[in-house]
Protein backbone atom coordinates (compact mmCIF):
# COMPACT_ATOMS: atom_id res chain seq x y z
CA UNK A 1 -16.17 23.79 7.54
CA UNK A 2 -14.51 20.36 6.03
CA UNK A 3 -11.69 19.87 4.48
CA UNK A 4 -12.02 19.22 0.61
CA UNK A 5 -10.33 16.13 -0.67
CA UNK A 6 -9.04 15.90 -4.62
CA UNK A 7 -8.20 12.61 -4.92
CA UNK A 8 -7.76 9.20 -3.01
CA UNK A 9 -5.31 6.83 -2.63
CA UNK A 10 -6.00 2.82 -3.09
CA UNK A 11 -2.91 0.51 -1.94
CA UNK A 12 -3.03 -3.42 -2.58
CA UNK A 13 -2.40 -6.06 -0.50
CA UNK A 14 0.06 -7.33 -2.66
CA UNK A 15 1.52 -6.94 -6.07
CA UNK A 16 -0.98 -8.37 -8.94
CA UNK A 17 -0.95 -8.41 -12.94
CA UNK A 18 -2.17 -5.67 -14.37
CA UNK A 19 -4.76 -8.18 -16.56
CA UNK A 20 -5.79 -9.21 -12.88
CA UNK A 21 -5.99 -5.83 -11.90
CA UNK A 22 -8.71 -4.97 -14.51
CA UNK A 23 -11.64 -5.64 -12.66
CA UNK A 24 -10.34 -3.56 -9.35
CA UNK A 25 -9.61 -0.44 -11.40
CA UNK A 26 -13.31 -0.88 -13.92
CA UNK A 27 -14.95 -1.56 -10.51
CA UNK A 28 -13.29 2.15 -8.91
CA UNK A 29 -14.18 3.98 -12.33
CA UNK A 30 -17.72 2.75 -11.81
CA UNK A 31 -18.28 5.09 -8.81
CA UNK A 32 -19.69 8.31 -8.96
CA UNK A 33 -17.44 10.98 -8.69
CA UNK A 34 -14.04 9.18 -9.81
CA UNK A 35 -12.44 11.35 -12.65
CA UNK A 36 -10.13 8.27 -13.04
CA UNK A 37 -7.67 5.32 -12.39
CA UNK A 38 -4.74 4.59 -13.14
CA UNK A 39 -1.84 1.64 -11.77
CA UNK A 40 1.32 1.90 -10.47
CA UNK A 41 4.22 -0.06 -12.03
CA UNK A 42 6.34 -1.95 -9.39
CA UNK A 43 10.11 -1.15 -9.95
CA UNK A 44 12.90 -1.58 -7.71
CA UNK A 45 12.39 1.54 -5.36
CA UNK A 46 9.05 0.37 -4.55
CA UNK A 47 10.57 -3.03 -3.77
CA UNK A 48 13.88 -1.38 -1.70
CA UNK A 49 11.19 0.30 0.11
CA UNK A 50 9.01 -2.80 1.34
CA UNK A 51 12.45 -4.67 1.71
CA UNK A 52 13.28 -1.66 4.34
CA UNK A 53 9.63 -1.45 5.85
CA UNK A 54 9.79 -5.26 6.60
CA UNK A 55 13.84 -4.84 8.01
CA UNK A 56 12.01 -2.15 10.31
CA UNK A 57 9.41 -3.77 12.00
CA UNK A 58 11.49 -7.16 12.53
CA UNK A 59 13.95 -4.60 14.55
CA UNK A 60 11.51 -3.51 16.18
CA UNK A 61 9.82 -6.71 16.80
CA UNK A 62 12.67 -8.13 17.97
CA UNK A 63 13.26 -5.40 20.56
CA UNK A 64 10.23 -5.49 21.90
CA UNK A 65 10.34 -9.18 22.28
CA UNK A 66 14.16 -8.82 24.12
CA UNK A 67 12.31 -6.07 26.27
CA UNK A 68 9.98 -8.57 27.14
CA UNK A 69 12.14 -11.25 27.65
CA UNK A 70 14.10 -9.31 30.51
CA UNK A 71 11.09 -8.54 32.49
């Protein structure tokens, strides 16, 4: 038997307006099943977080490409 899901998660690209963002979260309500939508205000944990995401892959970037480098 499958698993039953209870909700979805939708992640942007980027950070928008939430005017901008209209359309996106009308368009989501407009499919069958969706219960509804709401947005997530940035605030300065979310932005820590992609600060520390982006500080990780450049170490590890960088490591690879020193790894590569010695071969």
């Amino acid at each position: 038997m499958a698993d039953r899901l209870n909700a979805l998660t939708v992640s942007l690209d980027r950070d928008i307006r939430e005017d901008d963002a209209e359309v996106i979260i009308n368009a989501i309500k407009a499919i069958r099943g969706v219960n509804g939508v709401t947005g997530n205000i940035v605030d300065p944990d979310s932005f820590v977080a992609q600060l520390r995401a982006n500080s990780l892959v450049k170490e590890k970037l960088f490591a690879l490409m020193d790894d590569l480098n010695k071969i």
